[in-house]
Structure formats: C-alpha cells, structure tokens
C-alpha atoms as a PDB file:
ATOM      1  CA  UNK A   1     -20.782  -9.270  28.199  1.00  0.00           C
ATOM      2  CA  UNK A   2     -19.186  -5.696  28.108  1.00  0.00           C
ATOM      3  CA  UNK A   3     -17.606  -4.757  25.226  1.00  0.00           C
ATOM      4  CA  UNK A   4     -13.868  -3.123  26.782  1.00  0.00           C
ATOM      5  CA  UNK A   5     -11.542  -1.429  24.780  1.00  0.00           C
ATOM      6  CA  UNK A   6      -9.311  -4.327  25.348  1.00  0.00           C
ATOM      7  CA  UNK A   7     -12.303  -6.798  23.604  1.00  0.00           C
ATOM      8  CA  UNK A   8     -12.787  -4.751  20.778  1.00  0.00           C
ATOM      9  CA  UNK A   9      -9.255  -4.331  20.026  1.00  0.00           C
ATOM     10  CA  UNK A  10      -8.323  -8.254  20.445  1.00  0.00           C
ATOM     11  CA  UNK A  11     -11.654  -8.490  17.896  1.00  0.00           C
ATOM     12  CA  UNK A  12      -9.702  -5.723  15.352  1.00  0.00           C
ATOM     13  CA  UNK A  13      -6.319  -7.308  15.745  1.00  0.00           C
ATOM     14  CA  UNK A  14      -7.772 -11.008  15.116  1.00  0.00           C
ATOM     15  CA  UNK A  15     -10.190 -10.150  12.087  1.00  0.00           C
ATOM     16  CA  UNK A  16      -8.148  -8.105  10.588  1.00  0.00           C
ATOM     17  CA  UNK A  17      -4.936 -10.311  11.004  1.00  0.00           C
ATOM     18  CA  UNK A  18      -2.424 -10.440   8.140  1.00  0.00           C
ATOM     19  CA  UNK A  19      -3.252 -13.672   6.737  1.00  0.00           C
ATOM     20  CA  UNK A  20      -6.968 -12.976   6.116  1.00  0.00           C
ATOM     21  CA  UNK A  21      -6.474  -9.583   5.143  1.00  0.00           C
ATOM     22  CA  UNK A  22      -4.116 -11.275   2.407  1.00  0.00           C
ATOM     23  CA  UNK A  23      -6.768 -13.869   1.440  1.00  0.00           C
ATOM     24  CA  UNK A  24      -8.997 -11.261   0.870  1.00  0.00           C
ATOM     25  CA  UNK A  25      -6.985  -9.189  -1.470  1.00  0.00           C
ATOM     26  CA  UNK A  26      -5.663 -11.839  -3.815  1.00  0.00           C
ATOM     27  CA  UNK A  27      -9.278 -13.245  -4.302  1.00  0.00           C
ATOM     28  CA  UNK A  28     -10.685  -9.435  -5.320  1.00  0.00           C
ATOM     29  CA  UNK A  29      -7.266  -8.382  -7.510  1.00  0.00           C
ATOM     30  CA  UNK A  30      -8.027 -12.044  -8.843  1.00  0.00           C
ATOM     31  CA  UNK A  31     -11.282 -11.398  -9.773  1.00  0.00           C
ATOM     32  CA  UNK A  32     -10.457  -7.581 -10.571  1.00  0.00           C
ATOM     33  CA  UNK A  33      -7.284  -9.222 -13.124  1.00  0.00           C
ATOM     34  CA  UNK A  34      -9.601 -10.878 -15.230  1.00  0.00           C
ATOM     35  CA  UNK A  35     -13.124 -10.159 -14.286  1.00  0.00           C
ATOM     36  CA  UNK A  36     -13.714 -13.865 -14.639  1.00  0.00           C
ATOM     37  CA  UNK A  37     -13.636 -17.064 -12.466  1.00  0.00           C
ATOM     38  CA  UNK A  38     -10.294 -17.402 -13.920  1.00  0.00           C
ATOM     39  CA  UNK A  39      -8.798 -14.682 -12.374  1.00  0.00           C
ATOM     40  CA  UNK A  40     -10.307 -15.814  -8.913  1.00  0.00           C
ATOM     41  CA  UNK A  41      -9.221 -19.182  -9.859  1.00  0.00           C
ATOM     42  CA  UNK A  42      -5.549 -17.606  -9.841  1.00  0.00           C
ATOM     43  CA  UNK A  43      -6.677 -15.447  -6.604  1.00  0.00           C
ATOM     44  CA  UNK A  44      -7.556 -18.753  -4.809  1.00  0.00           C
ATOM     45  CA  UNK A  45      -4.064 -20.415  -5.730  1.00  0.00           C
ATOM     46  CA  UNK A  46      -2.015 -16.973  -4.540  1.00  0.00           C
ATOM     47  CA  UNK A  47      -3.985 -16.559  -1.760  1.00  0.00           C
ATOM     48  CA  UNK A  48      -2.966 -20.669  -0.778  1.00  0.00           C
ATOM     49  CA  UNK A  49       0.701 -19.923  -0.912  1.00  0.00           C
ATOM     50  CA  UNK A  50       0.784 -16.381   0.302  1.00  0.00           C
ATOM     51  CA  UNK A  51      -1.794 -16.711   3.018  1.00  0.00           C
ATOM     52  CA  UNK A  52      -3.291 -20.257   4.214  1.00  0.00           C
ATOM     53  CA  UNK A  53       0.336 -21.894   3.745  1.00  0.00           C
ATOM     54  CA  UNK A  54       2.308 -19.290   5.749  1.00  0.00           C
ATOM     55  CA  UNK A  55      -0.300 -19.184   8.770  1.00  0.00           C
ATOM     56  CA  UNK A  56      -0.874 -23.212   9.153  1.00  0.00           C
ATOM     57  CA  UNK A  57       2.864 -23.011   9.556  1.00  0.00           C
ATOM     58  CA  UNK A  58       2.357 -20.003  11.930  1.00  0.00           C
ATOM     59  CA  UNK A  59      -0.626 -22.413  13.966  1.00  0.00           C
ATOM     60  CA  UNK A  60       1.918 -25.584  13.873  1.00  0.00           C
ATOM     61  CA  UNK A  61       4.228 -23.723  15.349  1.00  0.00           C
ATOM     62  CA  UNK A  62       2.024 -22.519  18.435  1.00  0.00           C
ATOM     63  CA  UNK A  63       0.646 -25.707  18.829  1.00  0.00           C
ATOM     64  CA  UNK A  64       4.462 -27.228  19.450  1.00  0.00           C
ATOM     65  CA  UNK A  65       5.524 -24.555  21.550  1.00  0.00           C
ATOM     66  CA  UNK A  66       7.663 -22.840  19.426  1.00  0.00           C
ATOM     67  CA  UNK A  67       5.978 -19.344  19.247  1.00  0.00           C
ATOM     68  CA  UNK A  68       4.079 -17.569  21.582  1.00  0.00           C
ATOM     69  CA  UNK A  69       1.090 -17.051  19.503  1.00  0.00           C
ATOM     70  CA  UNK A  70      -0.355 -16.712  15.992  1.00  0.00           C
ATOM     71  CA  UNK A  71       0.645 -13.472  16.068  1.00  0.00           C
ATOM     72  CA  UNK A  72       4.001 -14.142  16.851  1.00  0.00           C
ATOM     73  CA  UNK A  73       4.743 -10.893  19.326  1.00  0.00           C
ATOM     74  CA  UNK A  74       7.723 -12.148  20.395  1.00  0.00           C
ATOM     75  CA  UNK A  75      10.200 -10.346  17.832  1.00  0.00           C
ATOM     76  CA  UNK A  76      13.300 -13.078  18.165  1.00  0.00           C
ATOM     77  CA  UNK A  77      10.546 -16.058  17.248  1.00  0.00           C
ATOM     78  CA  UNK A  78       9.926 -14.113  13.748  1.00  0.00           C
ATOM     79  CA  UNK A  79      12.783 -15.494  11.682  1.00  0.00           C
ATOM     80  CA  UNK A  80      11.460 -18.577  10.975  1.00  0.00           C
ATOM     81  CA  UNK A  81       7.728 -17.909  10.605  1.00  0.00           C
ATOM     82  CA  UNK A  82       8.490 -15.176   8.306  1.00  0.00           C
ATOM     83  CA  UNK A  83      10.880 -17.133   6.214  1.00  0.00           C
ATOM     84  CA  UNK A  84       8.872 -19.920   5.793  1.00  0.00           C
ATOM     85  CA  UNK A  85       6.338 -17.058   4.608  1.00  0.00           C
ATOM     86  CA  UNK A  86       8.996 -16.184   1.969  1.00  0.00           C
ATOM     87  CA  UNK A  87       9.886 -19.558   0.923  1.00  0.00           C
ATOM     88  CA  UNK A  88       5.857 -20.356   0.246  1.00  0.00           C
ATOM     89  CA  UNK A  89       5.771 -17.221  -1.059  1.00  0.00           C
ATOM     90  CA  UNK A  90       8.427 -17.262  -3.566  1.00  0.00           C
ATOM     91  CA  UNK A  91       6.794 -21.273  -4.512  1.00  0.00           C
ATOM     92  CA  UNK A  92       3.746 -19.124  -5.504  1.00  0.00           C
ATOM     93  CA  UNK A  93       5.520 -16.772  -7.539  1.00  0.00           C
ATOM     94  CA  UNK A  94       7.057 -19.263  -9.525  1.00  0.00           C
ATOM     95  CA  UNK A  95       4.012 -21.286 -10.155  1.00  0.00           C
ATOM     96  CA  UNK A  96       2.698 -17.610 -11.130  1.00  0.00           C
ATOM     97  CA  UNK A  97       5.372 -17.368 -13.568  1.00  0.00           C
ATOM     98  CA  UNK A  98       5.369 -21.473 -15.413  1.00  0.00           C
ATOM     99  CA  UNK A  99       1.868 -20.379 -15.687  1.00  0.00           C
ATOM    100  CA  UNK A 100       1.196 -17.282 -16.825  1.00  0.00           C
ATOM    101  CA  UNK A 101      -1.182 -15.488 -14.210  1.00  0.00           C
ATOM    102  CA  UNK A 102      -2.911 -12.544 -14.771  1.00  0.00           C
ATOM    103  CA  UNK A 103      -0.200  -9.532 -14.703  1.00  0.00           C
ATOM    104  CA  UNK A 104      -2.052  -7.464 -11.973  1.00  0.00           C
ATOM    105  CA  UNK A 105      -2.625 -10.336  -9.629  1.00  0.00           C
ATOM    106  CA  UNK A 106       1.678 -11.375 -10.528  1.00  0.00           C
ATOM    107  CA  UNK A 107       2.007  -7.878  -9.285  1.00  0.00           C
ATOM    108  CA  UNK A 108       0.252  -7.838  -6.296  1.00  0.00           C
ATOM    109  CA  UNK A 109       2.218 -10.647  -5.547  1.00  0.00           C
ATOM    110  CA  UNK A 110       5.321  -9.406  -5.839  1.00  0.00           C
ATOM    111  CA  UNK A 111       4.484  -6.342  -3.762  1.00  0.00           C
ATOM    112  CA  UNK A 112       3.427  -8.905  -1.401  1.00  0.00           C
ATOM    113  CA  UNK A 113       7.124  -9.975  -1.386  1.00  0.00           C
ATOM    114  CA  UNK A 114       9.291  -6.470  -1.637  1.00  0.00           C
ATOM    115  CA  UNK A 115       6.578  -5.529   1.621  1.00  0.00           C
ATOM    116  CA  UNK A 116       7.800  -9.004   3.682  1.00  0.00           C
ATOM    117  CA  UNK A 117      11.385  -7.952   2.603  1.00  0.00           C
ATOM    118  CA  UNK A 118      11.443  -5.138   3.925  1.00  0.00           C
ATOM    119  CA  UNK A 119       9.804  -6.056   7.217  1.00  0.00           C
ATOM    120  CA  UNK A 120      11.808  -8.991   7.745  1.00  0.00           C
ATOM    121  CA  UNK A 121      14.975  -6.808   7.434  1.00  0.00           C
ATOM    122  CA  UNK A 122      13.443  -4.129   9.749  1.00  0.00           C
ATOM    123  CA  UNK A 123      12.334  -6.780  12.502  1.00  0.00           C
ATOM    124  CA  UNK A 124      15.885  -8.036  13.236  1.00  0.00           C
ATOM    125  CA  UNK A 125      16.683  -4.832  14.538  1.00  0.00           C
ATOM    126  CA  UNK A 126      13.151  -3.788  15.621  1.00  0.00           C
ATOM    127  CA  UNK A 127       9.365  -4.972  15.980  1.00  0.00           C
ATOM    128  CA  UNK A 128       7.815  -3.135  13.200  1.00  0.00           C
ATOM    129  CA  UNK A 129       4.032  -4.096  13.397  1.00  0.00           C
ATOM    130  CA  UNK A 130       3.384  -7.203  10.280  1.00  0.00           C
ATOM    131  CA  UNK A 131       0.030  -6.159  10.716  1.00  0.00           C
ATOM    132  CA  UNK A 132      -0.537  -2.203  10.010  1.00  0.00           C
ATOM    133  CA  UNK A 133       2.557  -3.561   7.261  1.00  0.00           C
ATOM    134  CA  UNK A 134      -0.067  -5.767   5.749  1.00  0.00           C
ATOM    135  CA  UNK A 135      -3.139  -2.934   5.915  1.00  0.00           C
ATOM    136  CA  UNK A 136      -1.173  -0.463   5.025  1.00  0.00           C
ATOM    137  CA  UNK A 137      -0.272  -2.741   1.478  1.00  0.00           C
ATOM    138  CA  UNK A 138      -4.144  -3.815   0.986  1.00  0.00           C
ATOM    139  CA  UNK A 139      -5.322  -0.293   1.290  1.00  0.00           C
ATOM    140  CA  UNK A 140      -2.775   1.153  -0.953  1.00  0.00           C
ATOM    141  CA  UNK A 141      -3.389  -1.726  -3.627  1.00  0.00           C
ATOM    142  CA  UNK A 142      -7.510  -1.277  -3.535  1.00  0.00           C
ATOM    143  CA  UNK A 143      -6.658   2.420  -3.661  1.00  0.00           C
ATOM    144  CA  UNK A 144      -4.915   2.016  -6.574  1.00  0.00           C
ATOM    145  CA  UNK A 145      -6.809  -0.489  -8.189  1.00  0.00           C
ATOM    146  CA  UNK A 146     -10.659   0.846  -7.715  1.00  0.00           C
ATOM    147  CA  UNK A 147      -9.603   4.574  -7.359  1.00  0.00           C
ATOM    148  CA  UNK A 148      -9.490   7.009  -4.538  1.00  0.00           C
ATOM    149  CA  UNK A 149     -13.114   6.451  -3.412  1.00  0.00           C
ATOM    150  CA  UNK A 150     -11.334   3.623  -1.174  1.00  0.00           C
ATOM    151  CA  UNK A 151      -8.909   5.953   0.129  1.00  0.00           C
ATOM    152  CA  UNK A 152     -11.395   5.916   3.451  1.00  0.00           C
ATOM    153  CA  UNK A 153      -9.502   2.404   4.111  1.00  0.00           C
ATOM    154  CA  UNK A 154      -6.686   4.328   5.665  1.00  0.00           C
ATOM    155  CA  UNK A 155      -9.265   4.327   8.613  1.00  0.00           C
ATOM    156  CA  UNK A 156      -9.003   0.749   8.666  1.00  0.00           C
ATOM    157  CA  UNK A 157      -5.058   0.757   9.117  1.00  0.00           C
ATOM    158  CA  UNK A 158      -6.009   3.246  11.733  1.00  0.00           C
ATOM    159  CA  UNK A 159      -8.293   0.838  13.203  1.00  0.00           C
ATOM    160  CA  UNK A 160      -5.701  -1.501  12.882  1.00  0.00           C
ATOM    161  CA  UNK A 161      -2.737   0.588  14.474  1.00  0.00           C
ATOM    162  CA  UNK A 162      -4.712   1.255  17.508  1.00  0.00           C
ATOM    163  CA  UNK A 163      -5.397  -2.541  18.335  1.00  0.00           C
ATOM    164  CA  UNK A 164      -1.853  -3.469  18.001  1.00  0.00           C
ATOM    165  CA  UNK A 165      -0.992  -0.415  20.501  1.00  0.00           C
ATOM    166  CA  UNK A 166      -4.417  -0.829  22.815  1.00  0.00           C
ATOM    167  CA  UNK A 167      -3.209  -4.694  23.021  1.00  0.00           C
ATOM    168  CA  UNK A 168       0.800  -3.673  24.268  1.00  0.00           C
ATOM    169  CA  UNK A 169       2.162  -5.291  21.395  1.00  0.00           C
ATOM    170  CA  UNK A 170       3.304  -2.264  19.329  1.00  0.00           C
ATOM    171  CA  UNK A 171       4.687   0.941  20.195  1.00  0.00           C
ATOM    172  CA  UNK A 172       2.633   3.736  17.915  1.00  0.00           C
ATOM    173  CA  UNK A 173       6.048   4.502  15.981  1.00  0.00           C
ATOM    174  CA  UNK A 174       6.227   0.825  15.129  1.00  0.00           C
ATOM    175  CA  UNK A 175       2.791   0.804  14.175  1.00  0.00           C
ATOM    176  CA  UNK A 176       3.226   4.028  11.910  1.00  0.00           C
ATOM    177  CA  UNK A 177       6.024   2.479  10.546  1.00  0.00           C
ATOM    178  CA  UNK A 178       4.491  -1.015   9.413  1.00  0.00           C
ATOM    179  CA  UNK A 179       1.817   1.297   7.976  1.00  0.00           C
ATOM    180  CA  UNK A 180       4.486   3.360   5.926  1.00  0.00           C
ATOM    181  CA  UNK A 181       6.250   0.529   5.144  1.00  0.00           C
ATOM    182  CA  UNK A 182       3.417  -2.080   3.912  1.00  0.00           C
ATOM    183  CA  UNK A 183       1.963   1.418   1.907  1.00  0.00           C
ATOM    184  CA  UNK A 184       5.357   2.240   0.356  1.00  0.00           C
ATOM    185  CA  UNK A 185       6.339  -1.264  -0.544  1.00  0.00           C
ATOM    186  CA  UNK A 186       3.010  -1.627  -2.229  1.00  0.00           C
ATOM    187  CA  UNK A 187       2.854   1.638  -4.140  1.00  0.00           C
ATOM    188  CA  UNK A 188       6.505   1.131  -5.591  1.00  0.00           C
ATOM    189  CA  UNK A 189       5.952  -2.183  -6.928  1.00  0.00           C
ATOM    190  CA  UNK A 190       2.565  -2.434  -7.708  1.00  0.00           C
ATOM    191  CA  UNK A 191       1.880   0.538  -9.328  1.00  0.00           C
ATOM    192  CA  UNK A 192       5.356  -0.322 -11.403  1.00  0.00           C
ATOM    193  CA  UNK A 193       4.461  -3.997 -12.670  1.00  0.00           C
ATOM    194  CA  UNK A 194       0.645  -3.630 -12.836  1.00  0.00           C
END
C-alpha cells in the first residue's frame, strides 16, 4: 500500500490526537513530580479525567450521531464536547486539590485548563486547531520541565500543523494560532504555579 501524503497525515493527525498526547504528558510530569510510582499514580488519575473521560464522551457522541467525528471538525458541534472536557476537567482538579497532588503535576493541570479556555472562547468565533493547541502546550511543558534539549519538539507541532492543513481541516493561520495559543497558555501558567 502507498504511503500518500494524505495517509501519512491522517496517521500524524490520529497518533498524535489531543487526548493521547494529554495521556502522555500527565503520566511523564507524574512521574517527573515525584520521581516515584506515586507521582504516576497521580499522572494516571489526571490523565483519566483530563484525557480518557473527555474522549469516551467525544466517541459516544460519534457513535449517536451527534458529531461528525472524534475529531470533531465541525466547529458548531464543539460546545458540548469541549464543555464536557471542562466539566471532567475541573472534577480532576478538585480531586487534585482534597488530595494534595504533586504541585507540578496540579500545575500542568491547570495549564491544561487556562489552554481549553482560551480555545473554547476562540472557537465560537473561529476554528482554531485543538490539536496544534494541545502540541503546542506538551512541547512547551517538556521544554520547560527537562530543559531546552526538547525544544526539537516544536518539529512535532510542525508535524502536527501540517496534518491538520494536508487533511482540509485547518487553515495554516488557525493552525499557527492553536500552536501559539496551546504554547502561551502553557508557558503563563505553568511556569507560574510549578
């Protein structure tokens, strides 16, 4: 089978898709919090209500017809995916709290949150891309957390970017701009609570 530019970039866009991407940050800044199987312990438990909760809504959702796809292109069918993302979210945060979790994984967290925010308010006016949002966040929170060795991941969110635009979902500007955003959002806040 012939790999087209259209393959490879479905391949990018699904295995790099927020939710896993979002997984796999809150297990390593779990494990990086505490350096123990505690901290993954409290990785595991973010990564349930800020990734696997939010995208078995997402997947219920396709399956009953009410979004297009897991990747919800259709910017008016966002609202309620992305709330329910907060909601769980939020649920996380305060478990977080009751609890005590490590103060760098709390932090991630909350970036996690002030990065949705800010999307959310950009897509009712516009489809900024979730996706280059969410790379843009992980790469700036590795950066910051393991140094600027991992700087290189900006060519991931590259990677990413072009996907989104080789599949016709995103425009490069919104791409760019879920990039700046998810970056920004994560810099701010995690580099102030960490």
């Amino acid at each position: 089978m012939k790999l087209t530019s259209t393959r490879l970039a479905r391949i990018v866009t699904d295995a790099l898709a927020p939710a896993y991407l979002v997984i796999a940050i809150l297990l390593i800044i779990g494990w990086h919090s505490t350096g123990s199987a505690d901290g993954l312990a409290w990785g595991l438990l973010a990564a349930l209500f800020c990734g696997g909760i939010p995208i078995a809504i997402i997947l219920f959702g396709v399956k009953r017809g009410s979004w297009t796809d897991k990747h919800v292109k259709v910017r008016s069918q966002r609202a309620i995916p992305l709330t329910a993302t907060m909601i769980s979210v939020l649920a996380g945060i305060l478990i977080q709290v009751v609890f005590d979790a490590p103060r760098e994984l709390f932090a991630l967290v909350i970036a996690m949150l002030v990065g949705l925010a800010a999307t959310m308010v950009v897509t009712v006016w516009w489809k900024v891309s979730v996706h280059t949002a969410v790379a843009g966040g992980v790469a700036t929170i590795l950066t910051l957390a393991f140094g600027q060795a991992l700087a290189a991941l900006a060519l991931v969110v590259a990677a990413v970017g072009w996907s989104r635009v080789q599949l016709r979902d995103h425009t490069v500007a919104q791409t760019i701009v879920g990039a700046l955003l998810g970056g920004v959002a994560a810099a701010v806040t995690f580099g102030l609570l960490r």
